[in-house]
Structure formats: structure tokens, C-alpha cells
N, C-alpha and C. Protein backbone atom coordinates (compact mmCIF):
# COMPACT_ATOMS: atom_id res chain seq x y z
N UNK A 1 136.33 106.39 81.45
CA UNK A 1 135.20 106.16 80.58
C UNK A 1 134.07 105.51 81.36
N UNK A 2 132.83 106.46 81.02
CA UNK A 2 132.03 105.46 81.97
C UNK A 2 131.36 104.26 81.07
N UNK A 3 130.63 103.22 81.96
CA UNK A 3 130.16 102.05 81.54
C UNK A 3 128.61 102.50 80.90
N UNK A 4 128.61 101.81 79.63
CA UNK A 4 127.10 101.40 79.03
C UNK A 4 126.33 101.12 80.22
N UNK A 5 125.09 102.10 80.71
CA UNK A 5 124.42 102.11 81.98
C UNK A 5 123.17 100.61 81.57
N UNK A 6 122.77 100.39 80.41
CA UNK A 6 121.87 99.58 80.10
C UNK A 6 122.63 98.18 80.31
N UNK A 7 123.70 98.26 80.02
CA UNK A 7 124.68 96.91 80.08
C UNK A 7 124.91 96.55 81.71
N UNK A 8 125.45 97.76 82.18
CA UNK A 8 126.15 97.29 83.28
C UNK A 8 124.72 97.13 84.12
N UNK A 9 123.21 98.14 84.13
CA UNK A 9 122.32 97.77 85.25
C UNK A 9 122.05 95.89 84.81
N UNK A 10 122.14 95.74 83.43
CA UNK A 10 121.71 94.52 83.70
C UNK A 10 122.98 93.44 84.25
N UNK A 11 123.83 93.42 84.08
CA UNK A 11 124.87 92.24 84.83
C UNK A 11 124.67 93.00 86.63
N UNK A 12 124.45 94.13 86.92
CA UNK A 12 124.52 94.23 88.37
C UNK A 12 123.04 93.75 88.87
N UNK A 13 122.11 93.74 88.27
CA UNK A 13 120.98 93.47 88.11
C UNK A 13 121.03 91.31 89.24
N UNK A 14 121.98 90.92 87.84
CA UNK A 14 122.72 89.32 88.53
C UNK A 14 123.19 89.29 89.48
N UNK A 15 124.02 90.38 90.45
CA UNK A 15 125.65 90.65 91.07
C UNK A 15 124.49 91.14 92.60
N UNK A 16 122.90 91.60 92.30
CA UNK A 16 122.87 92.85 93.65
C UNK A 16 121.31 91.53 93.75
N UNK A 17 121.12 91.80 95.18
CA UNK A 17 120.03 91.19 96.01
C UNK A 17 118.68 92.43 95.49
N UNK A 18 117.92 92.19 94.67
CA UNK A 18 116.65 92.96 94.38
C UNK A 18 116.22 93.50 95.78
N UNK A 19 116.05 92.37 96.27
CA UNK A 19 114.92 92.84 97.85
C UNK A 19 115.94 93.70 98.63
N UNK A 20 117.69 94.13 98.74
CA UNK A 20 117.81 94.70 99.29
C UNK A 20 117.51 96.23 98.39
N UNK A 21 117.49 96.09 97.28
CA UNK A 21 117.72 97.22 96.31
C UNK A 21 116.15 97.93 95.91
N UNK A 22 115.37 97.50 96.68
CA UNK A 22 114.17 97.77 96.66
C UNK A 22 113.50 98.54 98.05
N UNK A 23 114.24 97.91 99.39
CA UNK A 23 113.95 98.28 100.50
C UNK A 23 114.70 98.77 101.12
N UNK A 24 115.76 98.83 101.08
CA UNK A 24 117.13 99.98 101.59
C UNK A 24 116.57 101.54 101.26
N UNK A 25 116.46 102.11 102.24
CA UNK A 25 116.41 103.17 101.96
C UNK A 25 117.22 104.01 100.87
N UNK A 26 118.59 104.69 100.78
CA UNK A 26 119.10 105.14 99.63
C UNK A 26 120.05 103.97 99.20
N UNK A 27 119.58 102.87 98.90
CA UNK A 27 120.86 102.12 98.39
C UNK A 27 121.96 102.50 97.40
N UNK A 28 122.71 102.28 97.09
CA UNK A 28 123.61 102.91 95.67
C UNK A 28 124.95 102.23 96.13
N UNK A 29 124.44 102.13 94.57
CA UNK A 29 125.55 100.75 94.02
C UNK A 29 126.66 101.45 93.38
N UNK A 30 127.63 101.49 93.54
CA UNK A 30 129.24 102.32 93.17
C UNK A 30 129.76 100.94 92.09
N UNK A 31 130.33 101.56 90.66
CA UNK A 31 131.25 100.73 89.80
C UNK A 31 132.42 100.69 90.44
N UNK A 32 132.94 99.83 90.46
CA UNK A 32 134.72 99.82 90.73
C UNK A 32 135.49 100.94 89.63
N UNK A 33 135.02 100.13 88.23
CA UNK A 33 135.93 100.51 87.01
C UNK A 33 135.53 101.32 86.64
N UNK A 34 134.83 102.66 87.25
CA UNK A 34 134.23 103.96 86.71
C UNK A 34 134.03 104.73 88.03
N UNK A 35 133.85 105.72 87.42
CA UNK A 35 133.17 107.35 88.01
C UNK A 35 131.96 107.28 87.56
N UNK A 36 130.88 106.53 88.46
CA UNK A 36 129.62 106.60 88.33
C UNK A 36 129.24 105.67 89.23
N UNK A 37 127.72 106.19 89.64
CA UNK A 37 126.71 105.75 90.45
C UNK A 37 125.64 105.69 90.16
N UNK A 38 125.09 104.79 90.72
CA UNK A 38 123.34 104.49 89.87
C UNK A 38 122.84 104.15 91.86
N UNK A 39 121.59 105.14 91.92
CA UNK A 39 120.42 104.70 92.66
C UNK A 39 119.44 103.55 92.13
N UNK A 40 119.65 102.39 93.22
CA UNK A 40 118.81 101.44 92.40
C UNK A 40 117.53 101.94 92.74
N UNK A 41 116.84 102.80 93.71
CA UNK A 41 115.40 103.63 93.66
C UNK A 41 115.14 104.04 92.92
N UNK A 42 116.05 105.00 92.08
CA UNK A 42 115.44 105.86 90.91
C UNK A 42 115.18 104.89 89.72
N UNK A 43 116.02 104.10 89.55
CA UNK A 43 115.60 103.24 88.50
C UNK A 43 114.66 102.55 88.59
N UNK A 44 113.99 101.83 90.18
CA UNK A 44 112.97 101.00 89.89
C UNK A 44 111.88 101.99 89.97
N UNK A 45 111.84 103.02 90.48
CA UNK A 45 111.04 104.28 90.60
C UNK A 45 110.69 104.92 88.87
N UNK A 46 111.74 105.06 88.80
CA UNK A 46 111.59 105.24 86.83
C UNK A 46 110.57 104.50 86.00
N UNK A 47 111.12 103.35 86.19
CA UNK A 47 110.35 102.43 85.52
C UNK A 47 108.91 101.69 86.08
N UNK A 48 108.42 102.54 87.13
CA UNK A 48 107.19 101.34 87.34
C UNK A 48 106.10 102.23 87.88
N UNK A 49 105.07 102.13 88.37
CA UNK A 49 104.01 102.63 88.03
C UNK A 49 104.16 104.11 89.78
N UNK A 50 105.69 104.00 90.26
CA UNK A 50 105.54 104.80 91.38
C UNK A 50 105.56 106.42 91.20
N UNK A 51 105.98 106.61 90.08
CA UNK A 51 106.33 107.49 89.52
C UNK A 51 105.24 108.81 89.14
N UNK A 52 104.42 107.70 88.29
CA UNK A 52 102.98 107.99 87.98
C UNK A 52 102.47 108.68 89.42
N UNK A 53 101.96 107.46 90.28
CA UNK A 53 101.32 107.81 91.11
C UNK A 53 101.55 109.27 91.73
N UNK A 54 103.06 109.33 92.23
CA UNK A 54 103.68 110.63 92.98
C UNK A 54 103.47 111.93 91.51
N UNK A 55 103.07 111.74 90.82
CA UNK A 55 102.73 112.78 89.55
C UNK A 55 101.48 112.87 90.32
N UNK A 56 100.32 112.03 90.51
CA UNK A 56 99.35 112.25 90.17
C UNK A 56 98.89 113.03 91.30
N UNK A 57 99.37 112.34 92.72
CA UNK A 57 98.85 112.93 93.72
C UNK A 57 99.66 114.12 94.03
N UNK A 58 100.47 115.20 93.55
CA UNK A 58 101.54 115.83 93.24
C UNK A 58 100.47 117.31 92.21
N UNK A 59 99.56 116.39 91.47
CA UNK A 59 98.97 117.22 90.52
C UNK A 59 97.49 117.65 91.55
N UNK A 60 97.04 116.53 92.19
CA UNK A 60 96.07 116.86 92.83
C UNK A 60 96.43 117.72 94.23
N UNK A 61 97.47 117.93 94.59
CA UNK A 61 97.91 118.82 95.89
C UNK A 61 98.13 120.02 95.80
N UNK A 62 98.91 120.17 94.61
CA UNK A 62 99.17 121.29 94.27
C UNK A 62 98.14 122.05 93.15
N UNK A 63 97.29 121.43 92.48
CA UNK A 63 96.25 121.87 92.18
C UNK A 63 96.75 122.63 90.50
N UNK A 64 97.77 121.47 90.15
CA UNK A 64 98.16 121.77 88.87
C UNK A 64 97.51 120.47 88.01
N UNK A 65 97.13 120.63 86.57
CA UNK A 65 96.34 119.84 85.60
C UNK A 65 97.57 118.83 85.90
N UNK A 66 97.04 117.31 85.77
CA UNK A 66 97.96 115.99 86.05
C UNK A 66 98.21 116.26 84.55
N UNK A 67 99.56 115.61 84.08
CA UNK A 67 100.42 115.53 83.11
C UNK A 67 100.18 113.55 82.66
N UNK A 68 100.59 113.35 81.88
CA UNK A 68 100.68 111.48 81.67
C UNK A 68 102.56 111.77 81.04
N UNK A 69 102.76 112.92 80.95
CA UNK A 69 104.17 113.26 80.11
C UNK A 69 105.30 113.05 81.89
N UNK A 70 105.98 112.24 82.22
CA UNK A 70 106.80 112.07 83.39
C UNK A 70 108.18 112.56 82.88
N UNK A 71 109.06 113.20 84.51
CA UNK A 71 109.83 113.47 83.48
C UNK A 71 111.17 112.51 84.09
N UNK A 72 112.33 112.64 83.38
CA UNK A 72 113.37 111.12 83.81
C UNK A 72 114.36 111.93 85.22
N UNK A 73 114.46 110.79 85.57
CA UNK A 73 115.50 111.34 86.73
C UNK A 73 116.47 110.24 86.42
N UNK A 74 117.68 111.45 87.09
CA UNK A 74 118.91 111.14 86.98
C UNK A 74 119.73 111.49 87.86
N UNK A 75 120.85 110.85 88.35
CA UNK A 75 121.57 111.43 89.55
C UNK A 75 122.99 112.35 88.93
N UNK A 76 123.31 113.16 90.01
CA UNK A 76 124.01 113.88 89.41
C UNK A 76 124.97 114.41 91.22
N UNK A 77 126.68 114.70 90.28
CA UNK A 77 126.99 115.01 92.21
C UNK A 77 126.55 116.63 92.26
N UNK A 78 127.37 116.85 93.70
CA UNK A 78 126.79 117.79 94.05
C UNK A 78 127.56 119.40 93.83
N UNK A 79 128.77 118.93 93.01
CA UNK A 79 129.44 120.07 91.51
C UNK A 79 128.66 120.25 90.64
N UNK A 80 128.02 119.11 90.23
CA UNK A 80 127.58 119.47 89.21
C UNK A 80 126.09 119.81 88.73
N UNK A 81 125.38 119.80 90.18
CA UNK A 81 124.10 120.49 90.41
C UNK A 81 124.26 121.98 90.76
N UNK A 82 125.57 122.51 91.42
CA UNK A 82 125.50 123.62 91.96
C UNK A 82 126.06 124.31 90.22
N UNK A 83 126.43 124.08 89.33
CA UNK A 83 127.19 124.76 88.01
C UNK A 83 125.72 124.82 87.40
N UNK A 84 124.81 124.01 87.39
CA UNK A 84 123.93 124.10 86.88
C UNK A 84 122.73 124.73 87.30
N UNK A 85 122.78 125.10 89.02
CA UNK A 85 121.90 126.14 89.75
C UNK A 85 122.46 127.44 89.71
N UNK A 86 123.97 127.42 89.70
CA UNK A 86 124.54 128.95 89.87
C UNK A 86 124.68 129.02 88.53
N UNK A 87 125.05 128.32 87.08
CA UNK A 87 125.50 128.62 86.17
C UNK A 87 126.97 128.79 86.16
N UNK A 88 127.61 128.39 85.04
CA UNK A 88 129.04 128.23 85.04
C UNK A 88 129.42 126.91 85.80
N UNK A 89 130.42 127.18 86.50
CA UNK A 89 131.61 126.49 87.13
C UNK A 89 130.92 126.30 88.35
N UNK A 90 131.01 125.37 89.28
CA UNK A 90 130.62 124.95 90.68
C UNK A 90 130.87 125.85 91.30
N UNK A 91 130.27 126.03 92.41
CA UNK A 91 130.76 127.00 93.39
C UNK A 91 130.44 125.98 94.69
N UNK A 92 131.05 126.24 95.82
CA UNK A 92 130.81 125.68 97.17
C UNK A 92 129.91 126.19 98.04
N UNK A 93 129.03 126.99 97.67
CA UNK A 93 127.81 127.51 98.27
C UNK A 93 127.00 126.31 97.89
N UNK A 94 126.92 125.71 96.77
CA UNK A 94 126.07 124.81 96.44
C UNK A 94 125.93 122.88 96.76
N UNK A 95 127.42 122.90 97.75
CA UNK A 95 126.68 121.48 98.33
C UNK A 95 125.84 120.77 98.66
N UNK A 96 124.98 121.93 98.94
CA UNK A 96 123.85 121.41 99.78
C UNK A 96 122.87 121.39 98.60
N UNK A 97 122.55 121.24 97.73
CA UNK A 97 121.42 121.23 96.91
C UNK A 97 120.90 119.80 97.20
N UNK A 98 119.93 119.32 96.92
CA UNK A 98 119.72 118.16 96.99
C UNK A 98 118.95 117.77 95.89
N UNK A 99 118.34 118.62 94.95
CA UNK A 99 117.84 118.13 93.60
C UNK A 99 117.47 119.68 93.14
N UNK A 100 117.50 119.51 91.77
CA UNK A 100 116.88 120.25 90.84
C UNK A 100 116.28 120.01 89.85
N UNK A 101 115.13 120.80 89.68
CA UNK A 101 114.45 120.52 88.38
C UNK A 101 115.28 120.69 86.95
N UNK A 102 115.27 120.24 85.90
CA UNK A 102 115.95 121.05 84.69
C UNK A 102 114.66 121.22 83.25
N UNK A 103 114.23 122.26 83.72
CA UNK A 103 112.97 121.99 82.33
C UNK A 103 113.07 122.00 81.21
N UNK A 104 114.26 122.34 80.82
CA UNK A 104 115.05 122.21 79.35
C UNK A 104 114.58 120.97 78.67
N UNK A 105 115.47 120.06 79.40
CA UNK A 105 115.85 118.19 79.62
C UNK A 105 114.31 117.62 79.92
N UNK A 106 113.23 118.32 80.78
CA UNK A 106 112.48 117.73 81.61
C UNK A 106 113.27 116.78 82.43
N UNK A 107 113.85 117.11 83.76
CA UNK A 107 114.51 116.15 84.13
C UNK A 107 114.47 116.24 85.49
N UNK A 108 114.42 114.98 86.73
CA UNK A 108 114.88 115.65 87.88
C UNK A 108 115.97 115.12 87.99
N UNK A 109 116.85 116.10 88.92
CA UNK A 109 118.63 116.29 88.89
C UNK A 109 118.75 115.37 90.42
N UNK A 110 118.63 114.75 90.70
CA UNK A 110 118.71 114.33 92.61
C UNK A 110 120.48 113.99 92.67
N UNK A 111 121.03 114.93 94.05
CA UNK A 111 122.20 114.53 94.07
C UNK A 111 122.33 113.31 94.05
N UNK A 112 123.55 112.66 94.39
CA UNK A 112 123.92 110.44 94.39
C UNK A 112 124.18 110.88 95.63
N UNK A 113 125.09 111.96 96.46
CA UNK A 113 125.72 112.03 97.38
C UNK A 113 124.64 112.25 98.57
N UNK A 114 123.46 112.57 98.28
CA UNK A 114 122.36 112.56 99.65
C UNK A 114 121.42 111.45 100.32
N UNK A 115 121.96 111.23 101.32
CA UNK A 115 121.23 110.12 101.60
C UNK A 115 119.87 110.94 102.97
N UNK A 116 118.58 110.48 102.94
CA UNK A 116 117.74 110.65 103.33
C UNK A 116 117.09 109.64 104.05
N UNK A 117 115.93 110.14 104.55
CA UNK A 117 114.91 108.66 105.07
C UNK A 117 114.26 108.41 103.99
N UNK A 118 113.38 107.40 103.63
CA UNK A 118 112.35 107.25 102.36
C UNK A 118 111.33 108.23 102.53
N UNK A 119 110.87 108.87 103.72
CA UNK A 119 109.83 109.94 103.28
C UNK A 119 110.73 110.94 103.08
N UNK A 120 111.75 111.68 103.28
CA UNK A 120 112.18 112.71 102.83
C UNK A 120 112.92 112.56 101.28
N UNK A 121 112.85 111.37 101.03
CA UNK A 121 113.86 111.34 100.06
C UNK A 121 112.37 111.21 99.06
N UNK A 122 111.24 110.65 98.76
CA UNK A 122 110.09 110.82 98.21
C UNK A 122 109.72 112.16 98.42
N UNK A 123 109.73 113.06 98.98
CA UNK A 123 108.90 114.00 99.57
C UNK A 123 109.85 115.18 98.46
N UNK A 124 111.56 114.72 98.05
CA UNK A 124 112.07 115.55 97.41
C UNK A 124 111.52 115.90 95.93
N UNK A 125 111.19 114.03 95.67
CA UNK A 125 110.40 113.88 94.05
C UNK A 125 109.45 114.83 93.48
N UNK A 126 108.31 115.09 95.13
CA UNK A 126 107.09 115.32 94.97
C UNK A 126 107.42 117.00 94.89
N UNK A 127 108.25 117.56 95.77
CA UNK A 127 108.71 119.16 94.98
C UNK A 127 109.55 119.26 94.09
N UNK A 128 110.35 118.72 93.59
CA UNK A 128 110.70 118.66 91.94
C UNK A 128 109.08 118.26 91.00
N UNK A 129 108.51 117.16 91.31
CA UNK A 129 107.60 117.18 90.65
C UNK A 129 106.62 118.35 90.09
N UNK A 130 106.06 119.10 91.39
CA UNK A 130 105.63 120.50 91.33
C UNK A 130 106.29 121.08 90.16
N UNK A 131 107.26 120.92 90.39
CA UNK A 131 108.18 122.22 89.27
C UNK A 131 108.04 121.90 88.00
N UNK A 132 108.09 120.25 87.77
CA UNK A 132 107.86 119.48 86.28
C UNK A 132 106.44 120.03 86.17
N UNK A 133 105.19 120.24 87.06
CA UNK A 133 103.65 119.90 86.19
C UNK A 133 103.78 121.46 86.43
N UNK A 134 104.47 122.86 86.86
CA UNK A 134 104.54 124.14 86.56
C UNK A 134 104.68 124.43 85.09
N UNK A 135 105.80 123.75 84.97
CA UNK A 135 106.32 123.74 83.27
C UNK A 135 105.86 123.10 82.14
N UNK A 136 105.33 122.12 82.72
CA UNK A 136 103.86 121.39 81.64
C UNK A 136 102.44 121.95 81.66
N UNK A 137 102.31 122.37 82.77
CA UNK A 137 101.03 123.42 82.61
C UNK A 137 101.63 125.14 82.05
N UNK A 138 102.71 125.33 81.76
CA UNK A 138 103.15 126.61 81.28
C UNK A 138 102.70 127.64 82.11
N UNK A 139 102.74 127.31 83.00
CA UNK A 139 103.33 128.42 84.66
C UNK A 139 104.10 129.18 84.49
N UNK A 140 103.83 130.45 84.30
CA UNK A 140 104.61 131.54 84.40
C UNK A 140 104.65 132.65 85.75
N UNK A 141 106.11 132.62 86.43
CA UNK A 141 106.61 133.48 87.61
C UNK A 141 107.20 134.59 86.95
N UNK A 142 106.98 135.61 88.02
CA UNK A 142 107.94 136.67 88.35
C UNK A 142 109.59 136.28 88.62
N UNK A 143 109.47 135.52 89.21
CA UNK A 143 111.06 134.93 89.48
C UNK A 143 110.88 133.38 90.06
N UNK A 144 112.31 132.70 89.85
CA UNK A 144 112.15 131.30 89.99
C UNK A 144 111.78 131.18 91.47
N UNK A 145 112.30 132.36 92.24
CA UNK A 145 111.63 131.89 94.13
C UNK A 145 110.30 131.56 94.23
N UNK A 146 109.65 132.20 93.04
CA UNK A 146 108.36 132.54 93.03
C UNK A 146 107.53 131.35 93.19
N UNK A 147 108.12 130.40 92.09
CA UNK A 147 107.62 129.13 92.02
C UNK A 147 108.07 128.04 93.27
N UNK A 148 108.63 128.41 94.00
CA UNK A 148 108.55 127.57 95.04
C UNK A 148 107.56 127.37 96.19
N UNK A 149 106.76 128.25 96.81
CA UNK A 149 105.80 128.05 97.28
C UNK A 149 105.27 126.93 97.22
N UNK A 150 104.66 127.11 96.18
CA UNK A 150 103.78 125.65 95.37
C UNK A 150 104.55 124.48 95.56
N UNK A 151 105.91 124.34 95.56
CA UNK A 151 106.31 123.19 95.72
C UNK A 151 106.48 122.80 96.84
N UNK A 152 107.32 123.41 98.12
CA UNK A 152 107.43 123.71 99.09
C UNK A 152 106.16 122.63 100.06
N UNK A 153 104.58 123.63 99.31
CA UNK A 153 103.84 123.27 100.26
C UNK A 153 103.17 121.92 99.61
N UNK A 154 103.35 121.23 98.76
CA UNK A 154 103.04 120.20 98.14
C UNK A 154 104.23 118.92 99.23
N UNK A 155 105.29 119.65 98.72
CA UNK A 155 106.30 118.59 99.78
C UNK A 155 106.12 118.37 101.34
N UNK A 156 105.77 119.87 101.92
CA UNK A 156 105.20 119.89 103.03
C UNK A 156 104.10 118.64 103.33
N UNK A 157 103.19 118.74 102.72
CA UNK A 157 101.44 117.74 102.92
C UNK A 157 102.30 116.54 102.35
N UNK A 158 103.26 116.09 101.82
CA UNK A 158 103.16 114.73 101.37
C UNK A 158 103.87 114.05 102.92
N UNK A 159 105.39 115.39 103.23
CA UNK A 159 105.96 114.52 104.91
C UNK A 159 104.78 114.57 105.54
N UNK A 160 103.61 115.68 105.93
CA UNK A 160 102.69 115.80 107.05
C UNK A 160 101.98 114.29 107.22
N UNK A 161 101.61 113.84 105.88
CA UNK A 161 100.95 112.78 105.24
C UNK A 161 101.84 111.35 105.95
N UNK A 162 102.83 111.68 105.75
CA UNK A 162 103.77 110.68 106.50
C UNK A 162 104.31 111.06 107.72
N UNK A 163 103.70 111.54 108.66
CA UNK A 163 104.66 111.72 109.82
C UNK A 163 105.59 112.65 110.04
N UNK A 164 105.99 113.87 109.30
CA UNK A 164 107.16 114.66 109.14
C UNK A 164 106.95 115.83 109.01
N UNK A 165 107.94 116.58 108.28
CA UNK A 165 107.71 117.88 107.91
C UNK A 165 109.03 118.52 107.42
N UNK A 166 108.56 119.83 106.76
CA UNK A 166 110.32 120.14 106.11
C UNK A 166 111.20 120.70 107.30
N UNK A 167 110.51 120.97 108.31
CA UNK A 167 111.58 121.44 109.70
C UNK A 167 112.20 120.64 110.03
N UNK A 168 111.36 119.08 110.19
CA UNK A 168 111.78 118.12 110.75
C UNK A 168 113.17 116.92 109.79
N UNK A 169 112.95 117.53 108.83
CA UNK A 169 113.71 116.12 107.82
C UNK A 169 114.61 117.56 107.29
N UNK A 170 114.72 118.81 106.86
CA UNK A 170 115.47 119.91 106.21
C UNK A 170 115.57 121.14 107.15
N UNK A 171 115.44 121.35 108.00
CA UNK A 171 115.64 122.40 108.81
C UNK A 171 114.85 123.46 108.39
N UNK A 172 113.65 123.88 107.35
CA UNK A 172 113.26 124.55 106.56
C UNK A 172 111.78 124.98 107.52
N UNK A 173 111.80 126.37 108.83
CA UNK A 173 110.81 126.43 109.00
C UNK A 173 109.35 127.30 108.34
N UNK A 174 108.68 128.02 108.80
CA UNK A 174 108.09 128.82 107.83
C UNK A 174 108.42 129.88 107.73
N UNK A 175 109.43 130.18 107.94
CA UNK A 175 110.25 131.83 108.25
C UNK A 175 110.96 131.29 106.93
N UNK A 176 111.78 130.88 106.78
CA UNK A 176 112.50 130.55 106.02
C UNK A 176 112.14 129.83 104.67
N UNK A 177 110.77 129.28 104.73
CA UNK A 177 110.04 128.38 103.56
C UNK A 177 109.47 130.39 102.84
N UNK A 178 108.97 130.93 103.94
CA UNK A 178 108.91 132.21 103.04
C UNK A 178 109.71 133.03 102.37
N UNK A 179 110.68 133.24 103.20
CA UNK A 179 112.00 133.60 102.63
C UNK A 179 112.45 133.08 100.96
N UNK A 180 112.51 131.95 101.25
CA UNK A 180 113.12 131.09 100.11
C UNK A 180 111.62 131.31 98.82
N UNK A 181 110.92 131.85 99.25
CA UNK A 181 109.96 131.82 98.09
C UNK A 181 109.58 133.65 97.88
N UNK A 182 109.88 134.38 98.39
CA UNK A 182 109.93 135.87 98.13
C UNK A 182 111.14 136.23 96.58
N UNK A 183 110.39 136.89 95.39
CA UNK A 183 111.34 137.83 94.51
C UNK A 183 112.56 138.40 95.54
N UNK A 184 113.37 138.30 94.49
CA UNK A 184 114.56 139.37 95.56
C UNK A 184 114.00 140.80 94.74
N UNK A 185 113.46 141.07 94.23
CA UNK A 185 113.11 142.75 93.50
C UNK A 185 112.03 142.90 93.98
């Protein structure tokens, strides 16, 4: 059974050093007495004005209308992102996901199990984000590859912005950033 997440962030809240849980790159805090994990990033990220910001400059890059509607993130492993990218049951092609949008939920999906640098691990927000202000501006594709571009190159300018790039932090060069954004029909 897992733990009341409002209960338990606040007694771990007493139990965890803020300043490390703020500046650790992927920190994550594991329950003993459960099957569950909480990113203390996403939560202080959730709740405070960082969120916003990476919307806004997210809306201005990609050149989609800014939203004030954010959407929640949540961690999730990496079974249960791939059942929900392939549909059905997990498959093992899908370890490697590292987040998904869910526009149903409005939600971003970020695995618990990926750990990143802070610009790649921000840089993931900012192309899930893309995908959230696609679906709030009612963006309509030919196919879901379709819509990656846009995100792709939004995530692209935010590592460039910091020092990086998707070759450099995802192995993702532009052979392959095209690839991954071509209809298969």
C-alpha cells in the first residue's frame, strides 16, 4: 500500500536537508515501507514559480500562444511509461523513455529511474512542455512524430542556451532528430 503522498512529503519534509533537496541534481528520496518515489525537484518545481517560467519561455521558443493552465508532473517507472507509450502491457523496447506527455491527464510522465544533469533533466520539461502548449493551443498533426519537431527544437535552444545539446546529453543527432519526427506513411 502506498503512503498518503501529502502526509508522508510533509514528515520527510522534517527527516530531509531542503538545501540538499533543492541543489542535488536528481535527488530522490525512496520510502522504506512502500513502492514509491518522490523527486524532491518535481515537487519544488510543481509548486513554485519555476514551472511557470519554463512554460513561458517554452511558449516563446516554440512560438506557441503561452498557456497560465500548467500541467502536473508526476513520476512514473520505466514499465509503466513504456504500457502507456506502446499501449497495453510494458514491453522492453521501452526502457529508455525518459518522459511522456499524457494529454488526457494534462500531465508530464518523467521516469523516477533517470537520472540526468540539471540542464538535461530541465531541458526534458521544456519538450514535454512543447507537447502540453500543442494541446492547449489545439495543434493538430498528421501523426504524433509529427509533433516532435517543435519540441525537439525548443529542447534543443534551451541545452544550446546552457552549454549543451541533444547529441551531447541524448545521443540524438540531426539525422536522427529527423528521423524521429518523419510520419511513418
Amino acid at each position: 500500500m502506498k503512503p498518503d503522498i501529502t502526509r508522508e512529503f510533509t514528515s520527510m519534509l522534517n527527516r530531509v536537508n531542503l538545501c540538499a533537496a533543492i541543489f542535488a541534481p536528481m535527488l530522490m528520496v525512496h520510502f522504506q515501507e512502500a513502492d514509491c518515489c518522490i523527486d524532491l525537484r518535481a515537487v519544488v518545481l510543481q509548486q513554485s514559480s519555476e514551472l511557470q517560467k519554463i512554460a513561458e519561455w517554452t511558449a516563446v521558443q516554440s512560438g506557441l500562444r503561452a498557456t497560465t493552465s500548467l500541467p502536473r508532473l508526476e513520476l512514473r517507472s520505466p514499465a509503466e511509461l513504456a504500457a502507456i507509450r506502446y499501449g497495453g502491457s510494458p514491453v522492453q523496447m521501452g526502457a529508455d523513455i525518459i518522459a511522456l506527455y499524457d494529454p488526457a491527464s494534462r500531465t508530464i510522465l518523467l521516469s523516477k529511474n533517470w537520472q540526468g544533469t540539471k540542464t538535461a533533466a530541465f531541458s526534458v520539461i521544456v519538450h514535454e512542455m512543447v507537447h502540453h502548449l500543442q494541446q492547449e493551443n489545439g495543434k493538430r498533426y498528421g501523426c504524433v512524430q509529427e509533433q516532435e519537431e517543435q519540441a525537439f527544437a525548443a529542447q534543443d535552444a534551451w541545452l544550446a542556451e546552457n552549454g549543451s545539446s541533444l547529441e551531447k546529453e541524448f545521443g540524438i543527432d540531426p539525422f536522427t532528430r529527423l528521423v524521429a519526427s518523419l510520419c511513418p506513411y
